[in-house]
PDB file of N, CA and C in Angstrom:
ATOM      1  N   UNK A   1      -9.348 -19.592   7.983  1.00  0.00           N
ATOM      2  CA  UNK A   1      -8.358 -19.264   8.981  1.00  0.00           C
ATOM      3  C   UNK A   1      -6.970 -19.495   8.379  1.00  0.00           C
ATOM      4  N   UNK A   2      -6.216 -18.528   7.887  1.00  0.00           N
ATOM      5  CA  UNK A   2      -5.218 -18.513   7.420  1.00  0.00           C
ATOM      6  C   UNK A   2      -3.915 -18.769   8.236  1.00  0.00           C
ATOM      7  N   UNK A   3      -4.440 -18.556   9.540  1.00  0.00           N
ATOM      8  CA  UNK A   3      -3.492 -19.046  10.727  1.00  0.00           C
ATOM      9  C   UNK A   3      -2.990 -20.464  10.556  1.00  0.00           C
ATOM     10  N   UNK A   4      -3.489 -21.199  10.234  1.00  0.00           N
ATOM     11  CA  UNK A   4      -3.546 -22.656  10.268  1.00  0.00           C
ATOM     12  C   UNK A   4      -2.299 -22.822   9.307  1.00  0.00           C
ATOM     13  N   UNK A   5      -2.867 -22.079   7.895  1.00  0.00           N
ATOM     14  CA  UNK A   5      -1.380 -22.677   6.996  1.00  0.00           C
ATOM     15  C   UNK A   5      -0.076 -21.630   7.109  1.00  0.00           C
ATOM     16  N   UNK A   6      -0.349 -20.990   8.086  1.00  0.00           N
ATOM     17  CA  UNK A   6       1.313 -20.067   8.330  1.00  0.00           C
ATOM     18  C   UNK A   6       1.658 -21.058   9.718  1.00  0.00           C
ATOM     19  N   UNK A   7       0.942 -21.857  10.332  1.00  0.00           N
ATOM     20  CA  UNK A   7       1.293 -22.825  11.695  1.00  0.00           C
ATOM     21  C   UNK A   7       1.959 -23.988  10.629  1.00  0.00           C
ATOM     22  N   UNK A   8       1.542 -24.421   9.261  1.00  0.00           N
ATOM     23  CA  UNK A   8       2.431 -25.295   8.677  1.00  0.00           C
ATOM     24  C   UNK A   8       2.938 -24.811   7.450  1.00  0.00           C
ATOM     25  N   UNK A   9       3.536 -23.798   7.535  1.00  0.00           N
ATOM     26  CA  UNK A   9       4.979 -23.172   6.942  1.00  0.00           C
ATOM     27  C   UNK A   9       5.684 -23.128   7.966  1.00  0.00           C
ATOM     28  N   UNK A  10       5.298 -22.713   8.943  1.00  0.00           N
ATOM     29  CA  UNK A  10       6.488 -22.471  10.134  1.00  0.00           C
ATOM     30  C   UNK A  10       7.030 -23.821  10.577  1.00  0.00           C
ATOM     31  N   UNK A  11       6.436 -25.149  10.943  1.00  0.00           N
ATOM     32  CA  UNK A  11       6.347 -26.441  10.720  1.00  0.00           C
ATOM     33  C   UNK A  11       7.446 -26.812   9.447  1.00  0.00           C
ATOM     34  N   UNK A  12       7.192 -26.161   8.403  1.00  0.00           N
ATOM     35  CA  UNK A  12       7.895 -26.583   7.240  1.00  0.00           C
ATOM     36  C   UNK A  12       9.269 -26.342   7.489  1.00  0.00           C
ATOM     37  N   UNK A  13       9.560 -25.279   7.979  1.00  0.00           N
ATOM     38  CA  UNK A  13      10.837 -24.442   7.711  1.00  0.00           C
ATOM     39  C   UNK A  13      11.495 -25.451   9.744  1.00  0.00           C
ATOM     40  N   UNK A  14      10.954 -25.435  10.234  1.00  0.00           N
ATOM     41  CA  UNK A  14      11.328 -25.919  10.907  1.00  0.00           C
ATOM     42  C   UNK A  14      12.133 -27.137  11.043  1.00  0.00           C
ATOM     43  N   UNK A  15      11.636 -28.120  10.334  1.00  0.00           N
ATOM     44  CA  UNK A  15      11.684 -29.765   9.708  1.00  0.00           C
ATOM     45  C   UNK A  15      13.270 -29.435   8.988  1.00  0.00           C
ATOM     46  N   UNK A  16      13.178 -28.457   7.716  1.00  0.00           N
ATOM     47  CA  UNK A  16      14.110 -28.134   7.152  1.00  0.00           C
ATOM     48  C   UNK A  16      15.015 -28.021   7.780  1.00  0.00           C
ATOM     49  N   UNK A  17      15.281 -26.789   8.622  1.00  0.00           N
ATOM     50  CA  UNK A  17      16.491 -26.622   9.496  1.00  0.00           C
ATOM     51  C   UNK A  17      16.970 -27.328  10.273  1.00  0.00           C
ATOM     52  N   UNK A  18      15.707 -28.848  11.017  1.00  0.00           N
ATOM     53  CA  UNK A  18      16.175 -29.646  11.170  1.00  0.00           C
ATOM     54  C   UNK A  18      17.330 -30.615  11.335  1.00  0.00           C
ATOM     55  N   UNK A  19      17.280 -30.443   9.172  1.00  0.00           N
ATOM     56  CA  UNK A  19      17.804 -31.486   8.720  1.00  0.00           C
ATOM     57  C   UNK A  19      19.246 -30.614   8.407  1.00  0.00           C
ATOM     58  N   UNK A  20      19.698 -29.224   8.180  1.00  0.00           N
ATOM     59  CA  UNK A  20      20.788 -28.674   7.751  1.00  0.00           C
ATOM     60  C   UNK A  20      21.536 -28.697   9.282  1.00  0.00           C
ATOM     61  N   UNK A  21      20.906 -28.388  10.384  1.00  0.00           N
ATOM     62  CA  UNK A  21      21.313 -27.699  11.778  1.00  0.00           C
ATOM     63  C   UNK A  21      21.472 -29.552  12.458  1.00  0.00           C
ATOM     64  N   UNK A  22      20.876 -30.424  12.197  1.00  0.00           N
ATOM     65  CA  UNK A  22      20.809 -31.435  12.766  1.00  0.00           C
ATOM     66  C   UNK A  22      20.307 -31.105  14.221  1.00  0.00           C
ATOM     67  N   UNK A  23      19.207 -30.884  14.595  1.00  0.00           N
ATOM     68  CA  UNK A  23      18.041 -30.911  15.984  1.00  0.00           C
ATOM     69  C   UNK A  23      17.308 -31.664  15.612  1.00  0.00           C
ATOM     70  N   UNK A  24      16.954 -32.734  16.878  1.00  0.00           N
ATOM     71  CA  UNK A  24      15.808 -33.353  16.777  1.00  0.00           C
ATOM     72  C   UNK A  24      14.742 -33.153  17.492  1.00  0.00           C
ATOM     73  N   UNK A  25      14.375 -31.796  18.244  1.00  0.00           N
ATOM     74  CA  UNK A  25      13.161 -31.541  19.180  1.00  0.00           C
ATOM     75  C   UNK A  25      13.557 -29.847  19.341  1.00  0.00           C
ATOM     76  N   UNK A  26      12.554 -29.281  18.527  1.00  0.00           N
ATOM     77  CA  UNK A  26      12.526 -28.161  19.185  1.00  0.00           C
ATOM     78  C   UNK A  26      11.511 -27.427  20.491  1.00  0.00           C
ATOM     79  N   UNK A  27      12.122 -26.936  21.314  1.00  0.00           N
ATOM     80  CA  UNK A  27      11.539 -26.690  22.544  1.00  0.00           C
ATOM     81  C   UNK A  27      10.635 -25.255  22.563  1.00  0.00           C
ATOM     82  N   UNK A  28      11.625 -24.634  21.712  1.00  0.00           N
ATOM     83  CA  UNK A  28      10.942 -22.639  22.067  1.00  0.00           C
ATOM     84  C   UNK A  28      10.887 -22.210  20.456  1.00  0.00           C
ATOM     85  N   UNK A  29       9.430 -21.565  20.658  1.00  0.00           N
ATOM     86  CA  UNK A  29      10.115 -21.089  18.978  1.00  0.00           C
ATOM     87  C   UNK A  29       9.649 -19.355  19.163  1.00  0.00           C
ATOM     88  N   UNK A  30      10.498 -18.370  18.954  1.00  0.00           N
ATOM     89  CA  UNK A  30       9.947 -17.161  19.448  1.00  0.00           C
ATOM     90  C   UNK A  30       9.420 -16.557  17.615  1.00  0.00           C
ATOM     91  N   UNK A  31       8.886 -16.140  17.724  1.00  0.00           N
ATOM     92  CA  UNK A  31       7.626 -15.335  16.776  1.00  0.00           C
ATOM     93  C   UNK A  31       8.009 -13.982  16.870  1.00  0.00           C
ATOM     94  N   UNK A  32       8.281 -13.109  15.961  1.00  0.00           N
ATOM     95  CA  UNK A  32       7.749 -11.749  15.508  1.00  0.00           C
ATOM     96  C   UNK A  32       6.565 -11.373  14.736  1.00  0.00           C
ATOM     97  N   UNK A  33       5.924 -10.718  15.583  1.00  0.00           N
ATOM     98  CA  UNK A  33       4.544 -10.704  14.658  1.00  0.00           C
ATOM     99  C   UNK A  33       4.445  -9.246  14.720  1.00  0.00           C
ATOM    100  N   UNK A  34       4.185  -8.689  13.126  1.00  0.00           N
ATOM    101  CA  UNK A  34       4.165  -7.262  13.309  1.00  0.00           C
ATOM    102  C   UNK A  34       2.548  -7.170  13.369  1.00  0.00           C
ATOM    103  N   UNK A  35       1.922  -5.841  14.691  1.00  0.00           N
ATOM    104  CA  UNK A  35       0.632  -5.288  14.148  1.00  0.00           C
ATOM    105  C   UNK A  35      -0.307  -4.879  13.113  1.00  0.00           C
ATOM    106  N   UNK A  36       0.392  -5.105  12.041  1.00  0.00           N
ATOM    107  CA  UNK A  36      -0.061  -4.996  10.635  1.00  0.00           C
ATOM    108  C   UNK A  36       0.149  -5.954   9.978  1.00  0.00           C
ATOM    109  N   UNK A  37       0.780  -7.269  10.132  1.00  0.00           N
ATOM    110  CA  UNK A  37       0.993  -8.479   9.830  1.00  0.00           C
ATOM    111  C   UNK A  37      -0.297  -9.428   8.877  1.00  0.00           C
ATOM    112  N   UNK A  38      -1.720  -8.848   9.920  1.00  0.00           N
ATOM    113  CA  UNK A  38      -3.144  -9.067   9.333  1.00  0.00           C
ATOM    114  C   UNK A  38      -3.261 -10.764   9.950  1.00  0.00           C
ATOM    115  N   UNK A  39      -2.402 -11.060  11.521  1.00  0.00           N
ATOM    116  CA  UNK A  39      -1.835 -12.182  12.172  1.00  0.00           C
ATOM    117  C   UNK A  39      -2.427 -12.146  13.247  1.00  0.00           C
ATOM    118  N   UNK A  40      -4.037 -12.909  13.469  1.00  0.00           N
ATOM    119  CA  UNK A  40      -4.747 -12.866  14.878  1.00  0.00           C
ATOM    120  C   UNK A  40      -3.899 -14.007  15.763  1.00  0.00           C
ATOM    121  N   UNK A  41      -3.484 -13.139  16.489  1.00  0.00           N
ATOM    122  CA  UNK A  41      -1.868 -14.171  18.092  1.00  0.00           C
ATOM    123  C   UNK A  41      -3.044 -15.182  18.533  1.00  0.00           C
ATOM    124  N   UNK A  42      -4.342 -15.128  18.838  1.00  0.00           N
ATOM    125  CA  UNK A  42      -4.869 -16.486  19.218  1.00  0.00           C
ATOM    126  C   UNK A  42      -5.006 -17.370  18.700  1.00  0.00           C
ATOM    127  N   UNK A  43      -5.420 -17.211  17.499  1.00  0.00           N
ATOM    128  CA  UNK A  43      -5.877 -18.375  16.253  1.00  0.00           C
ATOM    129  C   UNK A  43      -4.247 -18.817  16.250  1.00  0.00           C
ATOM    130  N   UNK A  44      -3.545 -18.206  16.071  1.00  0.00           N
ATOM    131  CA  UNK A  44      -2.204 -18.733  15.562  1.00  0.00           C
ATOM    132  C   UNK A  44      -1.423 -19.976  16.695  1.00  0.00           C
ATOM    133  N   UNK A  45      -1.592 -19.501  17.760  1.00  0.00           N
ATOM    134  CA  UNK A  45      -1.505 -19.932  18.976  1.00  0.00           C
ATOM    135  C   UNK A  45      -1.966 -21.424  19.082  1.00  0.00           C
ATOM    136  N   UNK A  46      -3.245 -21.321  19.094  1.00  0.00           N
ATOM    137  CA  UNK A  46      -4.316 -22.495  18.551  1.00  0.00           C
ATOM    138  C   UNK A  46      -4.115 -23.307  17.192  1.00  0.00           C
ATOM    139  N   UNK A  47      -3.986 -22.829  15.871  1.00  0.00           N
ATOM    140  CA  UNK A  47      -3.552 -23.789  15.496  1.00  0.00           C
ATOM    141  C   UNK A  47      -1.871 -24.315  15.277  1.00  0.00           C
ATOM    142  N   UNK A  48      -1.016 -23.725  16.281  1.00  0.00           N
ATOM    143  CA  UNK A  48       0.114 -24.138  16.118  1.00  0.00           C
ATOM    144  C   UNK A  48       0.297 -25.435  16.741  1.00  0.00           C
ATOM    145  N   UNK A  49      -0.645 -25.423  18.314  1.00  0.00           N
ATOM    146  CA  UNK A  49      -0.413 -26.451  19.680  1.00  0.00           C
ATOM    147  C   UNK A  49      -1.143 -27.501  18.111  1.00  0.00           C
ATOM    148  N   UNK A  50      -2.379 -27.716  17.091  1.00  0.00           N
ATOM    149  CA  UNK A  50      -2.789 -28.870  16.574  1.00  0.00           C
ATOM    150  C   UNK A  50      -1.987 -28.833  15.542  1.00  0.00           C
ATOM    151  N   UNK A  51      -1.230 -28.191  14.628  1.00  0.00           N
ATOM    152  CA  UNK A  51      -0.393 -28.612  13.715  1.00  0.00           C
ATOM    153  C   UNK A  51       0.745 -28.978  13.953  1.00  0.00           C
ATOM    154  N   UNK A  52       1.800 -29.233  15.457  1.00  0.00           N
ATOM    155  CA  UNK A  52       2.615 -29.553  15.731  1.00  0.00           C
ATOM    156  C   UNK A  52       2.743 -30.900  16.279  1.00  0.00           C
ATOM    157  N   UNK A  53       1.597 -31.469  16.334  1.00  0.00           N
ATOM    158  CA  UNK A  53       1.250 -32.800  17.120  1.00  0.00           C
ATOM    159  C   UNK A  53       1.754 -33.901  16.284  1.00  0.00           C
ATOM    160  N   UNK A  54       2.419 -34.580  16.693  1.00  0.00           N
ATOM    161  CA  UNK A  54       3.527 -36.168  16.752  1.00  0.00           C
ATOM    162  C   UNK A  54       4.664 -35.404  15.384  1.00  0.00           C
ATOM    163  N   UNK A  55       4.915 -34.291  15.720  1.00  0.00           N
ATOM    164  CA  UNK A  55       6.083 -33.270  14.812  1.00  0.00           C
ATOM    165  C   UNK A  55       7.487 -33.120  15.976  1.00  0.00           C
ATOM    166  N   UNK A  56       8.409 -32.772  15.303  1.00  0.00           N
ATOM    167  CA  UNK A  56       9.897 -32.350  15.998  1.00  0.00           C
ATOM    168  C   UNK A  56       9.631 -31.308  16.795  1.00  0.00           C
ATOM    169  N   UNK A  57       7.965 -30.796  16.977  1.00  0.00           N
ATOM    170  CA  UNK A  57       8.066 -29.360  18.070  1.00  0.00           C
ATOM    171  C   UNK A  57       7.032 -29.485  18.541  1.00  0.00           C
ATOM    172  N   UNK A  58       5.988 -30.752  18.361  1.00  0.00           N
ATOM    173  CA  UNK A  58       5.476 -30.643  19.321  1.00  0.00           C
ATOM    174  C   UNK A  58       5.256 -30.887  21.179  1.00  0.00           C
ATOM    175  N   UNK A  59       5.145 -30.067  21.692  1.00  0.00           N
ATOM    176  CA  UNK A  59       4.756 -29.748  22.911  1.00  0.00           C
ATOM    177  C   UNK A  59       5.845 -28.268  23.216  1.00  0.00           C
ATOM    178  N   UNK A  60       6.199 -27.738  22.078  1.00  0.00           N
ATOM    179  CA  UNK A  60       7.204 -26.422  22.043  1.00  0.00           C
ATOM    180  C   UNK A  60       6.422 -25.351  22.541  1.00  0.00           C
ATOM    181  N   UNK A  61       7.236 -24.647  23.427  1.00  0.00           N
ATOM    182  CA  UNK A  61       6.484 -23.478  23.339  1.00  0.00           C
ATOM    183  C   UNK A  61       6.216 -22.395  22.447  1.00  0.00           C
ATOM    184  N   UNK A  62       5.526 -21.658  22.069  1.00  0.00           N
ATOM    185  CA  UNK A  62       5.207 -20.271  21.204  1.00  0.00           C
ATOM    186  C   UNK A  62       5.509 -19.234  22.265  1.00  0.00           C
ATOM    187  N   UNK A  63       6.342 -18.221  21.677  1.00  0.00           N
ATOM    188  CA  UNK A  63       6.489 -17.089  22.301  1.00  0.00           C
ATOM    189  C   UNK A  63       6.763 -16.292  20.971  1.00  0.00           C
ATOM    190  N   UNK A  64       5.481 -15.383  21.661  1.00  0.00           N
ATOM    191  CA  UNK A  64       5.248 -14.226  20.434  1.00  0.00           C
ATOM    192  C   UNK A  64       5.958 -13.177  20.627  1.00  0.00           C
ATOM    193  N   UNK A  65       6.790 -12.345  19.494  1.00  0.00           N
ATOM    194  CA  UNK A  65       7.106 -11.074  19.686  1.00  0.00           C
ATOM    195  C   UNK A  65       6.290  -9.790  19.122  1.00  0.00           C
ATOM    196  N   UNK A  66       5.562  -8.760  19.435  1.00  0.00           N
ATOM    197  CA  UNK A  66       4.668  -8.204  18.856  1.00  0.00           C
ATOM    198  C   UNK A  66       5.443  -6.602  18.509  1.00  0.00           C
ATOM    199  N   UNK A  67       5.163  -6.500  17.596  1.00  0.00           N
ATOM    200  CA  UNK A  67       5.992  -5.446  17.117  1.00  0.00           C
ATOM    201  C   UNK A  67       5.280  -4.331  16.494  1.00  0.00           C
ATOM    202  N   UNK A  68       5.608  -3.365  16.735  1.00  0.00           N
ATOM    203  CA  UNK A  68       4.286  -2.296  16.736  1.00  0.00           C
ATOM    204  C   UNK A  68       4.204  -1.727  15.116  1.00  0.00           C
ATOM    205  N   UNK A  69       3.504  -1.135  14.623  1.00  0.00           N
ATOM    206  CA  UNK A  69       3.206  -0.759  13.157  1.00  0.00           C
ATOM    207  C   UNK A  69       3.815   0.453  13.373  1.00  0.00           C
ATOM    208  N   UNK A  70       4.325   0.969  11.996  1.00  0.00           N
ATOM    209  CA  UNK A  70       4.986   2.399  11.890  1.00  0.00           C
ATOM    210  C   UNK A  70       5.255   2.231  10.490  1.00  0.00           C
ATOM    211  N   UNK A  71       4.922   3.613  10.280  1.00  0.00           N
ATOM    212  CA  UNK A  71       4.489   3.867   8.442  1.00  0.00           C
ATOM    213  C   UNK A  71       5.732   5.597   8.150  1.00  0.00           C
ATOM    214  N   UNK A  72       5.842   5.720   7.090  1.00  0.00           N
ATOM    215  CA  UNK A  72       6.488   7.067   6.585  1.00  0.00           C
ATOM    216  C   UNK A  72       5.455   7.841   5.840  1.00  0.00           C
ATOM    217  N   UNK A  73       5.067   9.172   6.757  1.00  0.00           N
ATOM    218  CA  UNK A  73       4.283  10.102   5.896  1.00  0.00           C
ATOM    219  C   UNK A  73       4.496  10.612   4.817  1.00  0.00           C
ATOM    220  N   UNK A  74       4.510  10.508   3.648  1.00  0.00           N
ATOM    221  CA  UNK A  74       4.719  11.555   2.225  1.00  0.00           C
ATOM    222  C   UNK A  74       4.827  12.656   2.536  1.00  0.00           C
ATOM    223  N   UNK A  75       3.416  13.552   2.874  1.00  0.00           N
ATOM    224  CA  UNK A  75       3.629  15.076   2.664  1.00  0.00           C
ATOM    225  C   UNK A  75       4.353  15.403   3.836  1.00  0.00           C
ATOM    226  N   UNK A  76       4.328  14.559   5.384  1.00  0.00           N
ATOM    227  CA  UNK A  76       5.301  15.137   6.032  1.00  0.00           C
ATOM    228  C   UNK A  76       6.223  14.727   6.177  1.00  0.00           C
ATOM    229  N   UNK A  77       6.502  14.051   6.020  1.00  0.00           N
ATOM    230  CA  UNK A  77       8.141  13.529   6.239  1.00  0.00           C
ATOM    231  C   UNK A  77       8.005  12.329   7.680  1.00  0.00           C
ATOM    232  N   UNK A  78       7.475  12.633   8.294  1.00  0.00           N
ATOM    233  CA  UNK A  78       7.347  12.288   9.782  1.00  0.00           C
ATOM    234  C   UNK A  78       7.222  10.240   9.569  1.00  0.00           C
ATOM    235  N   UNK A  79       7.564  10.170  10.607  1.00  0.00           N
ATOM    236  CA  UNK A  79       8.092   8.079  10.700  1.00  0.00           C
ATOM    237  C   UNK A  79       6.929   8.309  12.212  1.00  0.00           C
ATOM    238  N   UNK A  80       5.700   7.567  12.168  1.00  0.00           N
ATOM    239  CA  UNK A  80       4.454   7.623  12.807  1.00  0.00           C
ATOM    240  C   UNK A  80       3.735   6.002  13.214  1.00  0.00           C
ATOM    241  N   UNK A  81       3.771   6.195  14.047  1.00  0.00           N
ATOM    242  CA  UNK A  81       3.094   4.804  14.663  1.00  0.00           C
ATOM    243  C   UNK A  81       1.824   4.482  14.412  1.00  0.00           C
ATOM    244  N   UNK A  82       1.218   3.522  13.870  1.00  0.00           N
ATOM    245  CA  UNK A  82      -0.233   3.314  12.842  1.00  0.00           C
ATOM    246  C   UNK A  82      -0.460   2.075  13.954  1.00  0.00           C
ATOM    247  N   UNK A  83      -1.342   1.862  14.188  1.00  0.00           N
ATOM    248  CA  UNK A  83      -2.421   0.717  14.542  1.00  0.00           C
ATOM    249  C   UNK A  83      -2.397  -0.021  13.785  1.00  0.00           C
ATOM    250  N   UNK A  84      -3.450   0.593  12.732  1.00  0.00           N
ATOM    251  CA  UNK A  84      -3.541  -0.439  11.618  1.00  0.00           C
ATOM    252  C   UNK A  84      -3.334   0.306  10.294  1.00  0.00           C
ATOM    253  N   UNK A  85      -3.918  -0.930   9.080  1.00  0.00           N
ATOM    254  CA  UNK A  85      -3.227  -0.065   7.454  1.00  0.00           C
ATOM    255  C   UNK A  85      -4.108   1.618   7.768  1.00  0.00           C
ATOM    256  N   UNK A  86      -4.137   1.883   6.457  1.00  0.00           N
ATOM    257  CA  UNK A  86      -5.244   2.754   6.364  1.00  0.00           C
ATOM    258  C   UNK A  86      -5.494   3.620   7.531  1.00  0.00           C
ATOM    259  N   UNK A  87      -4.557   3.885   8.777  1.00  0.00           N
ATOM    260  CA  UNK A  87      -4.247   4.927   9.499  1.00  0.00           C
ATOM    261  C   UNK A  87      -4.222   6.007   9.230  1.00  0.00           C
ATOM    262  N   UNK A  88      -4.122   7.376   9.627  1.00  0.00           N
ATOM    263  CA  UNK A  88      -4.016   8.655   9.081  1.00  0.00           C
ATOM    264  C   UNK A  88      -2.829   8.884  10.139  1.00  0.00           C
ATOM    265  N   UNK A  89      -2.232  10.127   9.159  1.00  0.00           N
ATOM    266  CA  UNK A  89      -0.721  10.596  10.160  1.00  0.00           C
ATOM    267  C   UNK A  89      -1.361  11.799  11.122  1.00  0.00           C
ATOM    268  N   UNK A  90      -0.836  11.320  12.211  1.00  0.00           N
ATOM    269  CA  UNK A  90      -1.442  12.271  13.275  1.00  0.00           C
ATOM    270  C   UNK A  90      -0.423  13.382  13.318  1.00  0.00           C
ATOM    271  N   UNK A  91      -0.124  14.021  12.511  1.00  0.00           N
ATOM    272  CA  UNK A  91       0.526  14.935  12.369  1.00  0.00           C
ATOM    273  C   UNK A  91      -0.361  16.068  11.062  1.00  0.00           C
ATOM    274  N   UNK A  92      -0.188  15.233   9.909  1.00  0.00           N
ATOM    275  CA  UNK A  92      -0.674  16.187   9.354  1.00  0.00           C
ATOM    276  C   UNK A  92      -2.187  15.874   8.969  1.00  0.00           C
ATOM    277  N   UNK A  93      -2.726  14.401   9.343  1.00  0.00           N
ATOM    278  CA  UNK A  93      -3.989  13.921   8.725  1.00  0.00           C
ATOM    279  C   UNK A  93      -3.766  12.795   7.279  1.00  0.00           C
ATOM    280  N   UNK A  94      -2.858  13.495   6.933  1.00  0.00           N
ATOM    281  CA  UNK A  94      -2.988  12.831   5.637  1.00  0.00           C
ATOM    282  C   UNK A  94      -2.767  11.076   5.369  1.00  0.00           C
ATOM    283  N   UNK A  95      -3.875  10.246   4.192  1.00  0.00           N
ATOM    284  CA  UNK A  95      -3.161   9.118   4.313  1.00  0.00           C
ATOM    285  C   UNK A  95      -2.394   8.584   3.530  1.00  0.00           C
ATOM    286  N   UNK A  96      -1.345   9.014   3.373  1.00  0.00           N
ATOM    287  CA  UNK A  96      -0.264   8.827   1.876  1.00  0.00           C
ATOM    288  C   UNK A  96       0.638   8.193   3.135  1.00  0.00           C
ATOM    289  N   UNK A  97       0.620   7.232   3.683  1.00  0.00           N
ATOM    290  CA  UNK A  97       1.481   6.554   4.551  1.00  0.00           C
ATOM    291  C   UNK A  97       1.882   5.274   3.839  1.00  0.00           C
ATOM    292  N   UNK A  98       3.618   5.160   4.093  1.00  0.00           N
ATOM    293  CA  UNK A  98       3.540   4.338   3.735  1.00  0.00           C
ATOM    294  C   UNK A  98       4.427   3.160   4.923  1.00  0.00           C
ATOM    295  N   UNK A  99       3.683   2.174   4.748  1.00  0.00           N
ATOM    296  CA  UNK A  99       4.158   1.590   6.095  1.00  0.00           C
ATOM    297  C   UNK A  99       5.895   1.006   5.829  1.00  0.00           C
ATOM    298  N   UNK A 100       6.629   1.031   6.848  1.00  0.00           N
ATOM    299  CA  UNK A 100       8.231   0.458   7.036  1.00  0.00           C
ATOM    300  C   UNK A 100       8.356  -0.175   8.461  1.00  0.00           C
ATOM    301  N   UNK A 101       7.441  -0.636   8.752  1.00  0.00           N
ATOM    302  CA  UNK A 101       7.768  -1.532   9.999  1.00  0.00           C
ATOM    303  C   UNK A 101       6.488  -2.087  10.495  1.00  0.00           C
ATOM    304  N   UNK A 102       6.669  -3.726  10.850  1.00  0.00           N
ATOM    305  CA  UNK A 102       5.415  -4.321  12.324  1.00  0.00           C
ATOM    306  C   UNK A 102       4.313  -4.719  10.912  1.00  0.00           C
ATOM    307  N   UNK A 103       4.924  -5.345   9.561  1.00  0.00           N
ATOM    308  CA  UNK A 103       3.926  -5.877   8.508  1.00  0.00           C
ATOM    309  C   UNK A 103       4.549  -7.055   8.381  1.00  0.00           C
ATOM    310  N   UNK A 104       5.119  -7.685   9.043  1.00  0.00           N
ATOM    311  CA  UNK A 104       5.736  -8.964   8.280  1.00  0.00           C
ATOM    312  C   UNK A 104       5.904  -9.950   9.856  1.00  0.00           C
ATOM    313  N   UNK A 105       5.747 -11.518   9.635  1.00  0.00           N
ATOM    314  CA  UNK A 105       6.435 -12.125  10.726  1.00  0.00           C
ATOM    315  C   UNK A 105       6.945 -12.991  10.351  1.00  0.00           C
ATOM    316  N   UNK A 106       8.213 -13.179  11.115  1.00  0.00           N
ATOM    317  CA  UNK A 106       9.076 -14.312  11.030  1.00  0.00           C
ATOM    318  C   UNK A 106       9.860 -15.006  12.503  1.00  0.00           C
ATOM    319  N   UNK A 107      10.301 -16.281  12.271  1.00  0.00           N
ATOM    320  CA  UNK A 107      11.514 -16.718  13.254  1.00  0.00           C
ATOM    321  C   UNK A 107      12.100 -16.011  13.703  1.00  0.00           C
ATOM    322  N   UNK A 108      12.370 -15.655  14.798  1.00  0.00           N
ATOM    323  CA  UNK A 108      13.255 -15.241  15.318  1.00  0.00           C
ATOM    324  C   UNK A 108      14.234 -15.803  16.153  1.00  0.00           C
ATOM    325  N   UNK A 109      13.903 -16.751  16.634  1.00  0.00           N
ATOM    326  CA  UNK A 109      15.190 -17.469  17.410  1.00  0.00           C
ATOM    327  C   UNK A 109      14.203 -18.911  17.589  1.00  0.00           C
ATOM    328  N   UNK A 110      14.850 -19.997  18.218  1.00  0.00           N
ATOM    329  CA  UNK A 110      14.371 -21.335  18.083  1.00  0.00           C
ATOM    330  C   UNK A 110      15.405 -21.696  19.471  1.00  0.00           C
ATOM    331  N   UNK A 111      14.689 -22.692  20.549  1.00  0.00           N
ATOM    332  CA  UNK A 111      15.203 -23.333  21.566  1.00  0.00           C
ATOM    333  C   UNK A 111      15.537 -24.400  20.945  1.00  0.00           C
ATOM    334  N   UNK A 112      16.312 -25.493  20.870  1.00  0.00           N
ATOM    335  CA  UNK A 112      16.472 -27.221  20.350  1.00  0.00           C
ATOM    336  C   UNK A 112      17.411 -27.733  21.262  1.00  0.00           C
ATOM    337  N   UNK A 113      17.204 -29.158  20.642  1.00  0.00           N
ATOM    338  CA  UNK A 113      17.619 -29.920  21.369  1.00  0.00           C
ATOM    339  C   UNK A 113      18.809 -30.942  19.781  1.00  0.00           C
TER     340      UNK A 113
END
């Protein structure tokens, strides 16, 4: 479950900013999670509430942002909304897609105290 060690990177980076921003309790931490991210929202969920325990965020809330997948077709040109990788462009079929959005997650904003 790879969820577990992106719940303590996020933990990590948190601690950090901590110490530059000076907060000592963070309350909200909002999430972008793109659909192609390869980022199951429950597991993550789950191990965030046990990797945050006697930490600067724990009892914080998680609020996820989910952000939809969208790839650039080669032969058509066309900017197409994918589910997942390995989608086909519903335009022309083809899968020479290459994805530009909803593969990556990060911080997006943080409640503190």
């Amino acid at each position: 479950m790879h969820e577990m060690s992106l719940c303590e990177s996020i933990l990590q980076v948190l601690e950090q900013q901590a110490e530059v921003q000076r907060y000592r309790k963070v309350k909200t931490v909002w999430l972008e999670i793109g659909a192609l991210a390869g980022v199951e929202i429950e597991a993550l969920r789950f191990s965030f509430d046990m990797v945050v325990l006697g930490s600067l965020a724990e009892h914080a809330r998680l609020e996820i942002i989910e952000i939809p997948g969208q790839a650039w077709c080669l032969p058509c040109g066309c900017n197409v909304d994918v589910q997942q990788l390995y989608d086909v462009c519903p335009h022309c079929g083809s899968h020479q897609l290459q994805v530009n959005k909803g593969d990556h997650m990060r911080i997006k904003e943080l409640e503190v105290e």
